[in-house]
C-alpha atoms as a PDB file:
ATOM      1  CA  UNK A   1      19.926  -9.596 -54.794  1.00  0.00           C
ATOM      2  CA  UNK A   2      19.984  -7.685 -51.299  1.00  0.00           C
ATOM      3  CA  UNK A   3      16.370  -9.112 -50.682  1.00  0.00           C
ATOM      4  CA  UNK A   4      17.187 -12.755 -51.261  1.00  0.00           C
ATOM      5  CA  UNK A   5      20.490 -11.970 -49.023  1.00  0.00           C
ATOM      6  CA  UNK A   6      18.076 -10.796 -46.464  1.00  0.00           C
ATOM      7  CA  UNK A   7      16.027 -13.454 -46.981  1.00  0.00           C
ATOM      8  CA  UNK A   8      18.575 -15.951 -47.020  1.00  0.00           C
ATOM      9  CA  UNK A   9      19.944 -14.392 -43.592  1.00  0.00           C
ATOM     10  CA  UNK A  10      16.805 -14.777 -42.363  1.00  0.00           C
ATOM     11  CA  UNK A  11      16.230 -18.451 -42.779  1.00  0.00           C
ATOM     12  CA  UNK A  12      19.545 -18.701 -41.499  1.00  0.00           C
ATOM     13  CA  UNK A  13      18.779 -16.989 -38.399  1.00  0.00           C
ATOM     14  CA  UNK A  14      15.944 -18.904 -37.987  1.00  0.00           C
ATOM     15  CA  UNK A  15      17.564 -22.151 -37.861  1.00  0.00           C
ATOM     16  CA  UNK A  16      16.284 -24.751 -35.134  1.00  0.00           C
ATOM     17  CA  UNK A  17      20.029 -25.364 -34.596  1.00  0.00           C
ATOM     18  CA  UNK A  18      19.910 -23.844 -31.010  1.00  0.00           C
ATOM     19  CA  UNK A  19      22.468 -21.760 -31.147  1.00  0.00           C
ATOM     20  CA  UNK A  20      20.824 -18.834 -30.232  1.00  0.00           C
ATOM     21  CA  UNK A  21      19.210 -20.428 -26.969  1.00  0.00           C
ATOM     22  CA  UNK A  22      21.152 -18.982 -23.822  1.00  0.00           C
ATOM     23  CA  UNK A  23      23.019 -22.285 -22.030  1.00  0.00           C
ATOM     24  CA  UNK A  24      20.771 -24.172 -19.429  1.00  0.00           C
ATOM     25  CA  UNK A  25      22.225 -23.619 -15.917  1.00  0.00           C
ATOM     26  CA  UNK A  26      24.584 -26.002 -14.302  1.00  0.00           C
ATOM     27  CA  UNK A  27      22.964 -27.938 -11.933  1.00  0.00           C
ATOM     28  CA  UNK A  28      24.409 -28.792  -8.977  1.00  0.00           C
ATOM     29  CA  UNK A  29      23.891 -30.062  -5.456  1.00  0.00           C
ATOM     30  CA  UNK A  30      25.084 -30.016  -1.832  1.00  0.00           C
ATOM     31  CA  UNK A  31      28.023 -31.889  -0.835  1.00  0.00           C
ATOM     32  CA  UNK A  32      28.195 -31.155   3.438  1.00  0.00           C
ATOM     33  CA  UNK A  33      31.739 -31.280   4.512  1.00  0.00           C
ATOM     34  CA  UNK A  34      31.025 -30.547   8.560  1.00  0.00           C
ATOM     35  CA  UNK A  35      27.833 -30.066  10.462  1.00  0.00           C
ATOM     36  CA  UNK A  36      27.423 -27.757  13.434  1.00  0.00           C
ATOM     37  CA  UNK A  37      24.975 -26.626  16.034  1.00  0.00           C
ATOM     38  CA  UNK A  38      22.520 -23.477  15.481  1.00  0.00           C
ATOM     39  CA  UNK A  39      20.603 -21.299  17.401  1.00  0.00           C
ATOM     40  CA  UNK A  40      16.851 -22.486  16.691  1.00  0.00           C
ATOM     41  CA  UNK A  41      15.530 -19.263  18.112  1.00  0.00           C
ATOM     42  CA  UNK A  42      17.518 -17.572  14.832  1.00  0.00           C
ATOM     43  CA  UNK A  43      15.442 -16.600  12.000  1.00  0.00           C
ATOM     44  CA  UNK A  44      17.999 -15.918   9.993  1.00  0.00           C
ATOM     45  CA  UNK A  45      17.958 -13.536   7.342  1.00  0.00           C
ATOM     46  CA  UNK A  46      22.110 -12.686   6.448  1.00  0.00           C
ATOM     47  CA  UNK A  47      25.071 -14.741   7.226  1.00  0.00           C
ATOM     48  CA  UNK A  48      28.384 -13.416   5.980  1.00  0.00           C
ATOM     49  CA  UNK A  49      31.900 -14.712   7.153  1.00  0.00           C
ATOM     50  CA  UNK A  50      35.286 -12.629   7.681  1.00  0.00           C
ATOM     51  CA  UNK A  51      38.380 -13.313   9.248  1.00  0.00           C
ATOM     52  CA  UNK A  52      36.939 -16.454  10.768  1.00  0.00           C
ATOM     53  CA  UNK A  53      34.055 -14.875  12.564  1.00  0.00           C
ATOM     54  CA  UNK A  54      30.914 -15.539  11.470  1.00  0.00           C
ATOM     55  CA  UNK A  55      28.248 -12.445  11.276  1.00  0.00           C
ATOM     56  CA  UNK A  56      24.044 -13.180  11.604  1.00  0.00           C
ATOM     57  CA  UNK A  57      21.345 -11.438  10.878  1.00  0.00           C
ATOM     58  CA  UNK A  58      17.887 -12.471  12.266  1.00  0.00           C
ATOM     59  CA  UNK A  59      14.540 -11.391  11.796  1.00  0.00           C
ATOM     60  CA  UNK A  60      10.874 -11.032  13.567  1.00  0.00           C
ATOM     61  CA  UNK A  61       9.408  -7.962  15.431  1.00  0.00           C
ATOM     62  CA  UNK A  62      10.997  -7.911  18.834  1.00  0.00           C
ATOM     63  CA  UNK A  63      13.369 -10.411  18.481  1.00  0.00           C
ATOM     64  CA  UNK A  64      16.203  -9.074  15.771  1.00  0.00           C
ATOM     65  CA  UNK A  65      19.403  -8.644  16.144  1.00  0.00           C
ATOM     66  CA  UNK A  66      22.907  -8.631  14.897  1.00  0.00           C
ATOM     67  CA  UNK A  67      25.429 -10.987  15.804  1.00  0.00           C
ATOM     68  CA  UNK A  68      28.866 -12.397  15.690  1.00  0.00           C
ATOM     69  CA  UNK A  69      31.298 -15.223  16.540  1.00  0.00           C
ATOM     70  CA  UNK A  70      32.533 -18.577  15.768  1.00  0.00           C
ATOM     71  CA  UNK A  71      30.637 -20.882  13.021  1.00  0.00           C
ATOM     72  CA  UNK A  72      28.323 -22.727  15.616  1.00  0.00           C
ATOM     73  CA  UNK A  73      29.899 -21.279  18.731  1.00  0.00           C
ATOM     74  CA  UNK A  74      28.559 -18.357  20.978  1.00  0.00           C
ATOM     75  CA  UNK A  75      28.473 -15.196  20.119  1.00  0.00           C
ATOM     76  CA  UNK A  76      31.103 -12.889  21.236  1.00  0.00           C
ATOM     77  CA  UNK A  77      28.744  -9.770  20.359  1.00  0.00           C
ATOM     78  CA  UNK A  78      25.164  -9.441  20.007  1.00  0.00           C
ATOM     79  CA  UNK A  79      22.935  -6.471  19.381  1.00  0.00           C
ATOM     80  CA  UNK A  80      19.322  -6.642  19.412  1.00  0.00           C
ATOM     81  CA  UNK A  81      17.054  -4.088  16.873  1.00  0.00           C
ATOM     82  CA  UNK A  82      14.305  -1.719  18.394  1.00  0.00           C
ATOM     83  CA  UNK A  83      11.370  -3.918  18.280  1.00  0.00           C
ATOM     84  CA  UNK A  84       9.481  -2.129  15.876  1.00  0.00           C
ATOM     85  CA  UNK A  85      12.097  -3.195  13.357  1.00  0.00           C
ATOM     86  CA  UNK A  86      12.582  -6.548  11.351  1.00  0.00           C
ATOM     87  CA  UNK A  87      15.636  -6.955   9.980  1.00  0.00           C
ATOM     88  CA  UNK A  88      16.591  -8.813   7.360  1.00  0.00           C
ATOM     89  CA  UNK A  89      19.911  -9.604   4.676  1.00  0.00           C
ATOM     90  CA  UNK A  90      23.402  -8.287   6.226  1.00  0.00           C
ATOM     91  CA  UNK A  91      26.524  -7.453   4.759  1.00  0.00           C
ATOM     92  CA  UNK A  92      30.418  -6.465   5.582  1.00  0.00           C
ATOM     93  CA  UNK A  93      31.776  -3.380   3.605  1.00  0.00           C
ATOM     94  CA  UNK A  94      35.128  -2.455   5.016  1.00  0.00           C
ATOM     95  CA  UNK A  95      34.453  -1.521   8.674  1.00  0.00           C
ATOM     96  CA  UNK A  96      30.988  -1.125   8.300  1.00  0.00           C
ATOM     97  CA  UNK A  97      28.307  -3.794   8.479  1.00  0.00           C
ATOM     98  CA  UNK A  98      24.891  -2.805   6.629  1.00  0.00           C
ATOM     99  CA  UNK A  99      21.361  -4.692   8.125  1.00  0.00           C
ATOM    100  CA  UNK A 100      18.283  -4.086   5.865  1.00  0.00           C
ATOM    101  CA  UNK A 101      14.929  -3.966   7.246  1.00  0.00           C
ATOM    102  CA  UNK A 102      11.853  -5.396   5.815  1.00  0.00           C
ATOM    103  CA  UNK A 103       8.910  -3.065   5.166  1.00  0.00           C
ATOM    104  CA  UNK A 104      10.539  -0.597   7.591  1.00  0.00           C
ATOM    105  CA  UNK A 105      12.548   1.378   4.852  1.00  0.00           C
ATOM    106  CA  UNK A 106      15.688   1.824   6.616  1.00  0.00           C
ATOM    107  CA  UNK A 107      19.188  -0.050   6.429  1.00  0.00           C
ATOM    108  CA  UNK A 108      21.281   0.498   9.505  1.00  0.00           C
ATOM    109  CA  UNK A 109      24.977   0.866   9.101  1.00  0.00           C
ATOM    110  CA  UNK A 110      26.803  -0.115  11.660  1.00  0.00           C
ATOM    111  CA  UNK A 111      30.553  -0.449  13.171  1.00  0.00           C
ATOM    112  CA  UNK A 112      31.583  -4.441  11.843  1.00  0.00           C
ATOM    113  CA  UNK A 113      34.438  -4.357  15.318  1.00  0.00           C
ATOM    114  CA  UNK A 114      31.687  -3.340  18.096  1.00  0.00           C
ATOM    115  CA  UNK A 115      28.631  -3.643  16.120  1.00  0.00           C
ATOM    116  CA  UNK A 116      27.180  -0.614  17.236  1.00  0.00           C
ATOM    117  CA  UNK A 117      25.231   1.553  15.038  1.00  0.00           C
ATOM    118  CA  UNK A 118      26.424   4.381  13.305  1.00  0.00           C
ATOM    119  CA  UNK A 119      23.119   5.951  11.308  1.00  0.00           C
ATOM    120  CA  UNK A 120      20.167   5.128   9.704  1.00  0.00           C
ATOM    121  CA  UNK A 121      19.679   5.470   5.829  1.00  0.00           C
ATOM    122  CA  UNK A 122      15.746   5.554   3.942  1.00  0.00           C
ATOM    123  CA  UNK A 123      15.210   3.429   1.259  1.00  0.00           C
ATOM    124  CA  UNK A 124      12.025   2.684  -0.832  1.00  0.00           C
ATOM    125  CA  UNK A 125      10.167  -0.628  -0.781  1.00  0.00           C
ATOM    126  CA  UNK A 126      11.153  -3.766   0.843  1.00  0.00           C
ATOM    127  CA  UNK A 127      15.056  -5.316   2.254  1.00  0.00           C
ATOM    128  CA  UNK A 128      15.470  -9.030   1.713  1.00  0.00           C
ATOM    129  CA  UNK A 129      18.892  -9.722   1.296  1.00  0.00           C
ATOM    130  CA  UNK A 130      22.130  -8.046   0.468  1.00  0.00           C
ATOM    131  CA  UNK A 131      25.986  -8.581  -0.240  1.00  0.00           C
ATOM    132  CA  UNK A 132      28.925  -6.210  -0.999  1.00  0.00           C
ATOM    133  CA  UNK A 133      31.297  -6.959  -4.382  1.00  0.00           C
ATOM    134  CA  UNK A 134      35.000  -5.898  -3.834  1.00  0.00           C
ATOM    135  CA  UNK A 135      35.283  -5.446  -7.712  1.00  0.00           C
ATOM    136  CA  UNK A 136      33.080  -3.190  -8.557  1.00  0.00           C
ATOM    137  CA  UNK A 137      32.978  -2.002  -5.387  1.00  0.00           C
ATOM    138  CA  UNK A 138      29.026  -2.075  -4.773  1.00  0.00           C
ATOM    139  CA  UNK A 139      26.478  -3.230  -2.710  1.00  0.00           C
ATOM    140  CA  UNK A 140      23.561  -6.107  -4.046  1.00  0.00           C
ATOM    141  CA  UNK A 141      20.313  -6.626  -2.576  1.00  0.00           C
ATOM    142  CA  UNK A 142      17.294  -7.853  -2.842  1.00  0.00           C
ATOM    143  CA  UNK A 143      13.720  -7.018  -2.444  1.00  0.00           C
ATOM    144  CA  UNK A 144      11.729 -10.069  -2.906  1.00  0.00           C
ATOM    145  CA  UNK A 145      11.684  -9.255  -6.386  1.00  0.00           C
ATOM    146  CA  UNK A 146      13.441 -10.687  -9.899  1.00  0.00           C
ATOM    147  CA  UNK A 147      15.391  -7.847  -9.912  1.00  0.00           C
ATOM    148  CA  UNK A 148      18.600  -6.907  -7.731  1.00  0.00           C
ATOM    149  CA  UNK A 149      19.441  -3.411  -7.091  1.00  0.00           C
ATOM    150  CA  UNK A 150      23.285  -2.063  -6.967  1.00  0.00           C
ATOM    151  CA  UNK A 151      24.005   0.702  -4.252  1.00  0.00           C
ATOM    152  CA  UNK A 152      26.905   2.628  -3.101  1.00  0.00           C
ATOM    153  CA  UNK A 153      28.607   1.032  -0.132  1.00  0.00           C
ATOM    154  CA  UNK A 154      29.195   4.664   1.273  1.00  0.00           C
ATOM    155  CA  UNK A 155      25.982   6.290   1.007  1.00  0.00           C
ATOM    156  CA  UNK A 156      23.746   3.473  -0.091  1.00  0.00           C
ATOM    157  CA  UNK A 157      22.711   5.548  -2.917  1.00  0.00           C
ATOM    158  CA  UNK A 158      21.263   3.360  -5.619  1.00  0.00           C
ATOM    159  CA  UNK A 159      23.274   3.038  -8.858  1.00  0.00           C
ATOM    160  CA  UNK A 160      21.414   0.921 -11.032  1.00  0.00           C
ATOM    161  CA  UNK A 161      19.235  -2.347 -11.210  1.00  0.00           C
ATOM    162  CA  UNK A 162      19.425  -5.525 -12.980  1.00  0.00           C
ATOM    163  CA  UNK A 163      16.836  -8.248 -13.860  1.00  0.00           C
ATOM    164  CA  UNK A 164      17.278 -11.819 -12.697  1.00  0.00           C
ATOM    165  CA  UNK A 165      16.304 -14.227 -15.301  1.00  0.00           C
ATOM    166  CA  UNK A 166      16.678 -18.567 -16.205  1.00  0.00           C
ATOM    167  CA  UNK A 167      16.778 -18.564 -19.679  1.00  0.00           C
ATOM    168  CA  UNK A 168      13.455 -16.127 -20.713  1.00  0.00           C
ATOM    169  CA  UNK A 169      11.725 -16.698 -17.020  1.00  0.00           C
ATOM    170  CA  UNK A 170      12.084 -13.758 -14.206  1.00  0.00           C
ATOM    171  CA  UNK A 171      13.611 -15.517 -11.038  1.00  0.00           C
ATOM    172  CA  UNK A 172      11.344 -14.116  -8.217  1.00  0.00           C
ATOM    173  CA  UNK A 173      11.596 -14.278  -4.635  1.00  0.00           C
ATOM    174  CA  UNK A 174      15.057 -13.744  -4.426  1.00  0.00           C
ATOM    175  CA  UNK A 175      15.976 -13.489  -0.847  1.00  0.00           C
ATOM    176  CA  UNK A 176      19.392 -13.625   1.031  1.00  0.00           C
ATOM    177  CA  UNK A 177      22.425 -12.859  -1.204  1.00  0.00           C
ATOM    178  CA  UNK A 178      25.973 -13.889  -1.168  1.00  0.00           C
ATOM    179  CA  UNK A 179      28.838 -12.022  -3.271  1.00  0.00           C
ATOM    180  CA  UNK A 180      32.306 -14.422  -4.320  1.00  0.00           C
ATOM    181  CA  UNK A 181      35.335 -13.101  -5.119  1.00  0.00           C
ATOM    182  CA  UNK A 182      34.980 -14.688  -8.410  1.00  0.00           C
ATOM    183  CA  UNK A 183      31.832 -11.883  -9.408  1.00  0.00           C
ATOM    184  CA  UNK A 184      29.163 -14.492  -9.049  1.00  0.00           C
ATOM    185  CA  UNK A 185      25.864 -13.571  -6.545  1.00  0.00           C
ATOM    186  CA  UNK A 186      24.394 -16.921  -4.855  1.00  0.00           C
ATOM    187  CA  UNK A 187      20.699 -16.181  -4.221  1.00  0.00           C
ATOM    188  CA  UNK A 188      18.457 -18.091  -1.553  1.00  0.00           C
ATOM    189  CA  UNK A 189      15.149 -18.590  -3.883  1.00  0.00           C
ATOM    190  CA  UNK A 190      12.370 -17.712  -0.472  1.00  0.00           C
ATOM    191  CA  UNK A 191      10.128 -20.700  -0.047  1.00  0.00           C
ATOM    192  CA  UNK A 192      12.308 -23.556  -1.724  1.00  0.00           C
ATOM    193  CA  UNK A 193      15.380 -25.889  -1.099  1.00  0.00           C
ATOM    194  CA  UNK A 194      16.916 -24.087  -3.924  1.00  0.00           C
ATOM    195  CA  UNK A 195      19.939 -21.763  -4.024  1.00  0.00           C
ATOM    196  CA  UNK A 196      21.269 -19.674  -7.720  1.00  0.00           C
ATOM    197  CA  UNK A 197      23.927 -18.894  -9.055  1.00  0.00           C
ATOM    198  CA  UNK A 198      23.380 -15.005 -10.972  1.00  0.00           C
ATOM    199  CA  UNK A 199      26.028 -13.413 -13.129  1.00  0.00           C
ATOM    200  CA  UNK A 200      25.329  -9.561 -12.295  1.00  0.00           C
ATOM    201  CA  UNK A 201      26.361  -8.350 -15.700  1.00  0.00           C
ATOM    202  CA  UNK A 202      24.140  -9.898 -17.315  1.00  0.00           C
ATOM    203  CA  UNK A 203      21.396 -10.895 -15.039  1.00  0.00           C
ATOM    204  CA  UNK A 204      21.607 -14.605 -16.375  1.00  0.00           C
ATOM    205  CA  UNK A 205      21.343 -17.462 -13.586  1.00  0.00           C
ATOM    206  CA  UNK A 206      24.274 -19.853 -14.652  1.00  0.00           C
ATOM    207  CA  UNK A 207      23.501 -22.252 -11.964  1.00  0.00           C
ATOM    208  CA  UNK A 208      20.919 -24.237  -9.891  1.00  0.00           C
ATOM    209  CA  UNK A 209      22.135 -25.721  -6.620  1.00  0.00           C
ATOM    210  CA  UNK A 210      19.593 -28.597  -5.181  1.00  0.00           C
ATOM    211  CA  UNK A 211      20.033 -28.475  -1.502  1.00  0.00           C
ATOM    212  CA  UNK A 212      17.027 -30.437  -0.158  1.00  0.00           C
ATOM    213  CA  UNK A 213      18.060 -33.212   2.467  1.00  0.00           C
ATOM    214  CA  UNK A 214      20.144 -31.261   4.493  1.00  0.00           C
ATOM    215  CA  UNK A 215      17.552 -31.500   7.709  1.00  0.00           C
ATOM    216  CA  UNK A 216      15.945 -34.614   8.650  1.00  0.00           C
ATOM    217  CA  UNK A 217      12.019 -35.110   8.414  1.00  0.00           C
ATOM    218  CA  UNK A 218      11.945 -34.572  12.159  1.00  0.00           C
ATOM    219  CA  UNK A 219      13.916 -31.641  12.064  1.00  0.00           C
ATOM    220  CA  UNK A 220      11.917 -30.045   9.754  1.00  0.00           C
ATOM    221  CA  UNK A 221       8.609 -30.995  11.653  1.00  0.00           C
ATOM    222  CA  UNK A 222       9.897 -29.687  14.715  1.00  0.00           C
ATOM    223  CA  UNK A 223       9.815 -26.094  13.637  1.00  0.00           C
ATOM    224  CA  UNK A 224      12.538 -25.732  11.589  1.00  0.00           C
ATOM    225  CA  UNK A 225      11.515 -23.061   8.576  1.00  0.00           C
ATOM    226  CA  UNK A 226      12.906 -21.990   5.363  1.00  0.00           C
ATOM    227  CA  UNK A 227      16.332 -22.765   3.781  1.00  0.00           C
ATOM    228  CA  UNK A 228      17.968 -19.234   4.797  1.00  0.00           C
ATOM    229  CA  UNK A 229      21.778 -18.079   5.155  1.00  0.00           C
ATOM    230  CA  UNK A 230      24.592 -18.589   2.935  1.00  0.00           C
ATOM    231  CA  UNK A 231      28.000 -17.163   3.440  1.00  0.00           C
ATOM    232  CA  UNK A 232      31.403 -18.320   1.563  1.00  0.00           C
ATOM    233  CA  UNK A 233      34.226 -19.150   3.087  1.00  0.00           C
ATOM    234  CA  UNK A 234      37.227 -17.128   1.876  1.00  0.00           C
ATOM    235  CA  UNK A 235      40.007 -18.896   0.405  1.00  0.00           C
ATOM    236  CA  UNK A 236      37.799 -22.265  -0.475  1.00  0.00           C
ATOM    237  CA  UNK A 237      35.286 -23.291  -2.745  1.00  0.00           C
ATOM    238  CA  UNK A 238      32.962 -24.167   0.318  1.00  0.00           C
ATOM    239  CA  UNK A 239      29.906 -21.991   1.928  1.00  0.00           C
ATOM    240  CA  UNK A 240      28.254 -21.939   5.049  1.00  0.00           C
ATOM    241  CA  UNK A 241      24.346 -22.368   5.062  1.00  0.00           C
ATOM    242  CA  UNK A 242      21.472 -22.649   7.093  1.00  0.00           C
ATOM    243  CA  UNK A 243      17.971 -21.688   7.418  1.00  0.00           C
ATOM    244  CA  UNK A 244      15.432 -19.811   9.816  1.00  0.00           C
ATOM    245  CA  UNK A 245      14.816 -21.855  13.334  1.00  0.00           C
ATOM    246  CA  UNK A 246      17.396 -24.668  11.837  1.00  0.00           C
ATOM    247  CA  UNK A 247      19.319 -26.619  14.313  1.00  0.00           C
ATOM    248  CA  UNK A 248      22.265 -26.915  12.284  1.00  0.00           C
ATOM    249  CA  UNK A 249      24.837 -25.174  10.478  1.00  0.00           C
ATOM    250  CA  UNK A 250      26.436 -26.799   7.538  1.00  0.00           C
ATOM    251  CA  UNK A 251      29.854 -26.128   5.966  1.00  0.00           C
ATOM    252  CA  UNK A 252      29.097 -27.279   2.029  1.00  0.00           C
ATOM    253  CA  UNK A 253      30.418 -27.874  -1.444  1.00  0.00           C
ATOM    254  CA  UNK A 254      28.279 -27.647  -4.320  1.00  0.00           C
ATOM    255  CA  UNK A 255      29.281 -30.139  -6.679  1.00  0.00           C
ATOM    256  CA  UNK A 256      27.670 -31.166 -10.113  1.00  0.00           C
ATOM    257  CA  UNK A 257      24.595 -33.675  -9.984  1.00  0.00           C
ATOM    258  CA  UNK A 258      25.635 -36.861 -10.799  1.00  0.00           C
END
């Protein structure tokens, strides 16, 4: 009797019913709800937006920096990196504002008010993109990678590592992060139109956002690059995005397809 139980369990487990398949992702799409200009010399690696000032982090030997001001204004503060340094994803953490590097292996923590660094921390392999999670209180980024890596906000100490998957696939090429208040981490996917939505427990992308169309053919032939930037806007369901070299700054929804 056990055996044909297990056997009967086992037939039952193996039903094509579907249940067992992990849900697609929602797909979704860009809805812009204001357009505004941006710097096109900005290759832009982290955007993040507090108290109504927006922060940017930009990339390229000898021309990075750290900035902030008004969505599509002028910057009220600007600080440019040591030339031998690209940086890369940014993110807020109290009064501290950490910029990654790329292959450089250091993240630079720095005053969020003047902008002004405070130290430099090591860190092993490559900085893509990063954002800070109020509850747990911990840091994400990115390496380029399927996986994201937790750290501590104080130290930058790493405290564990998770891998990014749609249904069985690894996600890779994760680049630029954004955290919500609601848990979820939005993910620009390098190279693509494409931006995820990743719950960090479980690794599991729960949805695809579509955001091709947003530049013009012309825009995009006149040296615009990669999609690149995403920052929520606290209080709303809405985001700021951009890209590298884009023209434009767009205040979106994403809404479902169709």
């Amino acid at each position: 009797m056990l055996t044909g139980c297990s056997a009967q369990a086992g037939s039952a487990g193996a039903s094509p019913s579907g249940n067992d398949r992990p849900p697609s992702p929602r797909r979704l799409r860009v809805e812009v709800r204001e357009t505004l200009p941006h710097d096109t010399s900005s290759f832009t690696q982290g955007l993040e937006l507090k108290d109504d000032v927006l922060y940017e982090g930009t990339g390229l030997a000898g021309h990075s920096r750290l900035s902030a001001g008004p969505p599509g204004g002028k910057p009220s503060r600007s600080v440019s990196l040591p030339d031998a340094l690209f940086g890369e994803g940014i993110t807020l953490a109290g009064d501290r504002v950490w910029q990654l590097t790329w292959q450089n292996g250091v993240a630079l923590e720095r005053d969020a008010a003047s902008l002004k660094e405070r130290r430099r921390v090591p860190y092993k392999g490559e900085g893509w993109g990063l954002c800070h999670q109020s509850a747990p209180d911990r840091l994400v980024m990115s390496d380029g990678s399927s996986n994201l890596t937790f750290r501590d906000p104080r130290t930058f100490a790493v405290n564990g590592t998770i891998a990014v998957r749609e249904g069985s696939r690894p996600v890779r090429n994760l680049n630029e992060l954004e955290c919500t208040p609601d848990g979820a981490v939005y993910a620009n996917i390098w190279q693509t139109d494409r931006i995820i939505r990743i719950d960090p427990a479980s690794g599991k992308v729960t949805a695809s956002v579509d955001a091709t169309g947003l530049l013009t053919p012309a825009e995009r032939a006149a040296g615009a690059d990669v999609l690149n930037g995403i920052a929520s806007i606290p209080g709303t369901d809405e985001f700021w995005v951009t890209g590298k070299l884009w023209p434009k700054l767009f205040r979106v929804r994403f809404v479902p397809v169709g």
